[in-house]
N, C-alpha and C. Protein backbone atom coordinates (compact mmCIF):
# COMPACT_ATOMS: atom_id res chain seq x y z
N UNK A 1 -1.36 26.63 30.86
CA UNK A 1 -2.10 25.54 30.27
C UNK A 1 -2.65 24.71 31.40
N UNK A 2 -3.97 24.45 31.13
CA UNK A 2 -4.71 23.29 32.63
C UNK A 2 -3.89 22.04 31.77
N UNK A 3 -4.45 20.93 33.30
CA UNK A 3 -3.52 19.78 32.74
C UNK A 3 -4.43 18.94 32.41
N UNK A 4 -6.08 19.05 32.26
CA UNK A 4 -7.07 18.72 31.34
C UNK A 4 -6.70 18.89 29.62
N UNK A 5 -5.99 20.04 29.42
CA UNK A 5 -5.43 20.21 28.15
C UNK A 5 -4.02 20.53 27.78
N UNK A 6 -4.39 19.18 26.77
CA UNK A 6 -3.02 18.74 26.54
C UNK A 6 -2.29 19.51 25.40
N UNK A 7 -0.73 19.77 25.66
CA UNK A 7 0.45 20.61 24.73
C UNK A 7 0.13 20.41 23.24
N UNK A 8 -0.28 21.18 22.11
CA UNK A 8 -0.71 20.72 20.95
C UNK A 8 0.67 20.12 20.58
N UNK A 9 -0.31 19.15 19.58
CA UNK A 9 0.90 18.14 19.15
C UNK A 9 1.31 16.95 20.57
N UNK A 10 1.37 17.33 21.64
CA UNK A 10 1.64 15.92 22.55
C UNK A 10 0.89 15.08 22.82
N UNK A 11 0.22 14.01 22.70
CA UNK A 11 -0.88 13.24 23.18
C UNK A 11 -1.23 12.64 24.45
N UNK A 12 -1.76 12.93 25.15
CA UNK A 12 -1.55 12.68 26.69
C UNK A 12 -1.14 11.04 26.80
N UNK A 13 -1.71 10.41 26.00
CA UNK A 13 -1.48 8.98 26.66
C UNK A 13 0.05 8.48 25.97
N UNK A 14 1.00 9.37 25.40
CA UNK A 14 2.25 9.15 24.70
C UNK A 14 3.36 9.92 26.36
N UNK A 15 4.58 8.87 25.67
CA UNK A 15 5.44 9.80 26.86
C UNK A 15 6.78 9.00 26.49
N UNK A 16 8.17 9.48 26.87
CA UNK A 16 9.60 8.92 26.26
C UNK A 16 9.19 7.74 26.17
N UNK A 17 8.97 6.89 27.08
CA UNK A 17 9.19 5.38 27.19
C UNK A 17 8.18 4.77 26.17
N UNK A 18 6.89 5.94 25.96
CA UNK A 18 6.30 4.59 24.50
C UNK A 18 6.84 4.62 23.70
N UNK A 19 7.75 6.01 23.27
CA UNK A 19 8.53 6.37 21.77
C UNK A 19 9.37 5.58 21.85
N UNK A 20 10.41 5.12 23.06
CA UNK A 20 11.50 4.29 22.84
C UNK A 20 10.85 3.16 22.75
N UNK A 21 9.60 2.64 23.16
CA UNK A 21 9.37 1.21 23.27
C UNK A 21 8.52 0.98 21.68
N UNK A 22 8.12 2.19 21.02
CA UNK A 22 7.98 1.69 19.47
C UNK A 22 9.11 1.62 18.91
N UNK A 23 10.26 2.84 18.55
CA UNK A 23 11.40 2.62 18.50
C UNK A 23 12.09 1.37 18.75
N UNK A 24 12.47 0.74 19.90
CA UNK A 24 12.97 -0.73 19.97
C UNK A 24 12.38 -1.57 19.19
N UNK A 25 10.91 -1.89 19.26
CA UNK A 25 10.27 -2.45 18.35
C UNK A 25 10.65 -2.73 16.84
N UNK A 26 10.61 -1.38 16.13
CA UNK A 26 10.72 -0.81 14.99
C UNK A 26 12.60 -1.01 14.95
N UNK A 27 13.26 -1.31 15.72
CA UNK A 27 14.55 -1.74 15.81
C UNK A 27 15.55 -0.52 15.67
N UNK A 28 14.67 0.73 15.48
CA UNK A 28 15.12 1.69 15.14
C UNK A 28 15.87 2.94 16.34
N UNK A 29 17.32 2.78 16.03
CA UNK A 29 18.51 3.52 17.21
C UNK A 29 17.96 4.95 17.47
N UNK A 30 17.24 5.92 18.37
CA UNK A 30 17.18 6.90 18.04
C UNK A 30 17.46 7.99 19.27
N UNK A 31 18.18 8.81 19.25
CA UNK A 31 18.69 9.82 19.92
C UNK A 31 17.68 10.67 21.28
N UNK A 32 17.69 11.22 22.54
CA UNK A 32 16.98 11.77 23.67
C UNK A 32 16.29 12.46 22.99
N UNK A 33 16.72 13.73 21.48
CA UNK A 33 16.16 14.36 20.81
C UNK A 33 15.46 14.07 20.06
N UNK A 34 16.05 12.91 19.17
CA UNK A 34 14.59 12.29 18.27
C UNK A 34 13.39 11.89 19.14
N UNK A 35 13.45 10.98 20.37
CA UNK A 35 12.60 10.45 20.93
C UNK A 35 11.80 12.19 21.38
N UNK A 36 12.09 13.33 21.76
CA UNK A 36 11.11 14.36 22.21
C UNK A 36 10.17 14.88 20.67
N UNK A 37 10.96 14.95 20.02
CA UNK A 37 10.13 15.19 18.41
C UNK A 37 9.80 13.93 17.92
N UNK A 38 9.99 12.53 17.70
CA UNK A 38 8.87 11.75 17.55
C UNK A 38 7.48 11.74 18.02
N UNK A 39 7.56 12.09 19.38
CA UNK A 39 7.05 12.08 20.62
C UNK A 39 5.89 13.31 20.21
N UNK A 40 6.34 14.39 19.86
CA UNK A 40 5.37 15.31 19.31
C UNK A 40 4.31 15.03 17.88
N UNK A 41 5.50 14.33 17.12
CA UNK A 41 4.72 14.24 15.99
C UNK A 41 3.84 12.76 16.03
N UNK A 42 4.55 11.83 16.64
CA UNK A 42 3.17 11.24 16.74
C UNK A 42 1.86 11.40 17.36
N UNK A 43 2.25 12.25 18.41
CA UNK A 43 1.35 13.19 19.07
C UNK A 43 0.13 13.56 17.74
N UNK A 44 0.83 14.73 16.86
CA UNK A 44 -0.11 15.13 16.25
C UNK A 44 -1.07 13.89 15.08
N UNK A 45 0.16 13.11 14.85
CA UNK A 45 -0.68 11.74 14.26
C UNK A 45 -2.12 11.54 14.84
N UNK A 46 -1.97 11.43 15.88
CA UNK A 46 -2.60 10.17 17.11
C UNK A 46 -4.35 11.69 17.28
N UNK A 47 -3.43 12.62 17.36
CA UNK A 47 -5.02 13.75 17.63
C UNK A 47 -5.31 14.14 15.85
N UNK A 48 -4.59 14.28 14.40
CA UNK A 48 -5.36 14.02 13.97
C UNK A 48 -5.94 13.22 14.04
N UNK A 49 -5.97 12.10 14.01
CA UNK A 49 -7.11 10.35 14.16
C UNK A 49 -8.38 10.78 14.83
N UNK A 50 -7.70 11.32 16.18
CA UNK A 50 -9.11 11.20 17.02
C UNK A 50 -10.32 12.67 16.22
N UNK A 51 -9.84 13.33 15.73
CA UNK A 51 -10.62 14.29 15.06
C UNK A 51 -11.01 13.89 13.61
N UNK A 52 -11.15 12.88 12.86
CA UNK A 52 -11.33 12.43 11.95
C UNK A 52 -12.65 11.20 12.69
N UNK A 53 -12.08 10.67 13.54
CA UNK A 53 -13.23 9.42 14.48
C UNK A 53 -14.33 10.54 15.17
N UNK A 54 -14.08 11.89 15.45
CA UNK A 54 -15.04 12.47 15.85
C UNK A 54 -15.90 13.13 14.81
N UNK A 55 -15.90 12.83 13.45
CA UNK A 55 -16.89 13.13 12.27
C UNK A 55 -18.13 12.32 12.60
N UNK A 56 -19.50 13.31 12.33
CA UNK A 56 -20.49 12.37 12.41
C UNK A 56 -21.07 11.65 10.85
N UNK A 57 -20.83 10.46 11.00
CA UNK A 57 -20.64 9.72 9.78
C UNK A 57 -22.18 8.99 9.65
N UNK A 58 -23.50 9.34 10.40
CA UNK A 58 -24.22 8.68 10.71
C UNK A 58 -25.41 8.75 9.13
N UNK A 59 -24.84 9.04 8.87
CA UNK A 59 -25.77 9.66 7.67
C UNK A 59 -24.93 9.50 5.92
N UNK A 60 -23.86 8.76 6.31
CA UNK A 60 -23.02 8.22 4.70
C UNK A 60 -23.32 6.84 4.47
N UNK A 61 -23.43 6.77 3.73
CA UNK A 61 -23.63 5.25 3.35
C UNK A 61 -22.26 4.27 2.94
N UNK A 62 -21.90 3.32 3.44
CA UNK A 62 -20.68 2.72 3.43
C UNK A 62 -20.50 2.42 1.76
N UNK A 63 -19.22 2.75 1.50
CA UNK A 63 -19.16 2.39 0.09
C UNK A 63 -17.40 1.61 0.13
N UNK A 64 -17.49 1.11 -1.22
CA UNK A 64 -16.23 0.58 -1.36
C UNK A 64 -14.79 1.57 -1.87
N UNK A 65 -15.40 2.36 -2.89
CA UNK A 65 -14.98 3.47 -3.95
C UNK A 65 -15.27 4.90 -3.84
N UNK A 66 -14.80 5.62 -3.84
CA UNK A 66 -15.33 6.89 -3.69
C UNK A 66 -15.87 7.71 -4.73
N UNK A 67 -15.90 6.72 -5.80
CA UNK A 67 -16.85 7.16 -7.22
C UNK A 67 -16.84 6.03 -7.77
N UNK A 68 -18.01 5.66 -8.83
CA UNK A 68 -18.75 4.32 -8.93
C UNK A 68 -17.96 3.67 -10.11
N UNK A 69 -17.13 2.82 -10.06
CA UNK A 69 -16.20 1.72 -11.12
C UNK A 69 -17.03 1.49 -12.25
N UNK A 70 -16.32 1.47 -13.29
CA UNK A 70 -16.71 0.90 -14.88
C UNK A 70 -15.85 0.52 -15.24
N UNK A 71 -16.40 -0.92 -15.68
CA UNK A 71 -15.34 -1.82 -16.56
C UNK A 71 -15.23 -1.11 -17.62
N UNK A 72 -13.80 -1.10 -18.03
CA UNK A 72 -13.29 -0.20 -19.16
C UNK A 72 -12.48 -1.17 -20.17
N UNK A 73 -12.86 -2.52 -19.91
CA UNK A 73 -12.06 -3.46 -20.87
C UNK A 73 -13.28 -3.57 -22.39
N UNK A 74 -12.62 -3.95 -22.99
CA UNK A 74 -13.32 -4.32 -24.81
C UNK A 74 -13.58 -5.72 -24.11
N UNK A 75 -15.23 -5.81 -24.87
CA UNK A 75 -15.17 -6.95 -25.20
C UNK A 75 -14.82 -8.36 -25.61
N UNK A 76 -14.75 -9.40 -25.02
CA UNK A 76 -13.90 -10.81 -25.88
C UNK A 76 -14.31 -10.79 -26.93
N UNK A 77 -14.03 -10.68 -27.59
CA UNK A 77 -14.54 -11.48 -29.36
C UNK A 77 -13.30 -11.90 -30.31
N UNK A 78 -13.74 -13.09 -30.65
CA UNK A 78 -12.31 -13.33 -31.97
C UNK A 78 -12.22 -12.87 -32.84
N UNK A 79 -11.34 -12.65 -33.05
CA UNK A 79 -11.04 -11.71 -34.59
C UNK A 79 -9.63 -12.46 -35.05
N UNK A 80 -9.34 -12.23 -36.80
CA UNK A 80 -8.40 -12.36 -37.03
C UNK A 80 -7.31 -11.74 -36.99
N UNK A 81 -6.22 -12.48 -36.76
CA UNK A 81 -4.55 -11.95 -36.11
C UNK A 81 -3.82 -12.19 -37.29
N UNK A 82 -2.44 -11.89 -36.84
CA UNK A 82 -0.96 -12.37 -37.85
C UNK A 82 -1.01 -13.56 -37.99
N UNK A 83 -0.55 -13.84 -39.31
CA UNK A 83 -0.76 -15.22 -39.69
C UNK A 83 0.73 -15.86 -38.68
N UNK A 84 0.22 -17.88 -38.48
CA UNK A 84 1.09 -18.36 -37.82
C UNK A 84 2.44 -18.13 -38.00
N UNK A 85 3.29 -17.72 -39.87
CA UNK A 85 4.50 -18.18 -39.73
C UNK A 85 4.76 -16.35 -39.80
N UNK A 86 4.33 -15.26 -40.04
CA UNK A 86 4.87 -14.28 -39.35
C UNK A 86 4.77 -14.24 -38.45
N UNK A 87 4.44 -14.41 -37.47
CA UNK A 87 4.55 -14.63 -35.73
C UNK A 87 5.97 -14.76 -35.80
N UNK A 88 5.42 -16.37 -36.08
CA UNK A 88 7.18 -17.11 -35.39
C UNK A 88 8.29 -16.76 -36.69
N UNK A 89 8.31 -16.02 -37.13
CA UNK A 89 9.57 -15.79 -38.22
C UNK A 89 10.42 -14.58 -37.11
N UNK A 90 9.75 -13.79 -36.62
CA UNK A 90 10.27 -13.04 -35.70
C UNK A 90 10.92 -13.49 -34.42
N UNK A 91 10.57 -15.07 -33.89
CA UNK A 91 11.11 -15.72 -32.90
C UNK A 91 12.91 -15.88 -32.78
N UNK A 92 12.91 -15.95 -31.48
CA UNK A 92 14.49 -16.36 -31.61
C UNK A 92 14.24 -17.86 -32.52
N UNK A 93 13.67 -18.60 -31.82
CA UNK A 93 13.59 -20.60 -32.12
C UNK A 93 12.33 -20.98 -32.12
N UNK A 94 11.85 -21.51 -33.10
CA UNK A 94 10.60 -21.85 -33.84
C UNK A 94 10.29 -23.43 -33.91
N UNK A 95 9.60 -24.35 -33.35
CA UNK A 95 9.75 -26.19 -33.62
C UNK A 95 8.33 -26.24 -33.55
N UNK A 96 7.98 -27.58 -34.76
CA UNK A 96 6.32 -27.63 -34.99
C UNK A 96 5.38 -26.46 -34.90
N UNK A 97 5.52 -25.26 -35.49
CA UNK A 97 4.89 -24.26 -35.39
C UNK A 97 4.26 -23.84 -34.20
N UNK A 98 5.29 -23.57 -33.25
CA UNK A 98 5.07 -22.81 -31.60
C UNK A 98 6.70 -22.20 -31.31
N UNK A 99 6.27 -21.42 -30.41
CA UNK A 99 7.79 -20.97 -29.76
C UNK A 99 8.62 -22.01 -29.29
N UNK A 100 9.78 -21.82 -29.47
CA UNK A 100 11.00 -23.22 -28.71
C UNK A 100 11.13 -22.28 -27.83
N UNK A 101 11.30 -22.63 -26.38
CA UNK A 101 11.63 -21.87 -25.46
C UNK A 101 12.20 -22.89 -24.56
N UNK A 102 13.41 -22.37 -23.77
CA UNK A 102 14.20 -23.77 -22.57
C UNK A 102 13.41 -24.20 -21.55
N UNK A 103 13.32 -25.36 -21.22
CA UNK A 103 12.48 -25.65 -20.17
C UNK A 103 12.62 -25.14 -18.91
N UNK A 104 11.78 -25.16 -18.42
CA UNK A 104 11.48 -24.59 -16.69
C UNK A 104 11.78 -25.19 -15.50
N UNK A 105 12.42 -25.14 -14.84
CA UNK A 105 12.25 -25.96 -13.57
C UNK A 105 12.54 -27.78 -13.56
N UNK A 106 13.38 -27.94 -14.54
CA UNK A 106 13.84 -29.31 -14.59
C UNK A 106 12.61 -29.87 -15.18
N UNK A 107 11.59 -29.10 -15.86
CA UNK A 107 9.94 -30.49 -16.02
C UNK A 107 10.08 -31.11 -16.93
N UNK A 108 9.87 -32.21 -17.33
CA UNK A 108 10.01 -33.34 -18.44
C UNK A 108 9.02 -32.66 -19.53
N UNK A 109 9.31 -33.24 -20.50
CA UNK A 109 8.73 -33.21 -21.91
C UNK A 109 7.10 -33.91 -22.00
């Protein structure tokens, strides 16, 4: 192998000490062995990326979505519902025709 080209999977600009120094970071304890196979696989992380940044994109048009959104909600409109006292007949606690429910957060009346 020339040393223009780099071990697939290793990334030239990666080496033990960045794996341990994301590792420390990441707070995460990891073994001489984990650090050589992190070390590879972020490798392959890091060169897919750069082969995805080497697409020529000069000719897509920036979008948000990768197929075009439709509101899929119904319309507002009022219509008639359950009458007030079947509602609340189903309630645990019912006062002046609304839900009784315990107050929140100490708030006054």
């Amino acid at each position: 192998m020339s040393p223009t080209t780099p071990e697939a999977g290793v990334h030239p600009a990666l080496d033990r000490q960045d794996i341990a120094h994301l590792a420390r970071l990441a707070r995460l304890a990891v073994t001489d062995e984990e650090l050589d196979r992190f070390a590879g696989q972020l490798g392959a992380v890091l060169d897919a990326v750069a082969q995805v940044q080497r697409a020529d994109v000069d000719d897509v048009v920036p979008t948000t979505h990768a197929v075009p959104l439709t509101n899929v909600m119904r319309p507002d409109v009022t219509r008639p519902s359950l009458p007030r006292d079947v509602v609340l007949a189903g309630a645990p606690a019912a006062e002046d025709d609304r839900f009784r429910v315990p107050r929140i957060l100490g708030e006054e009346a």
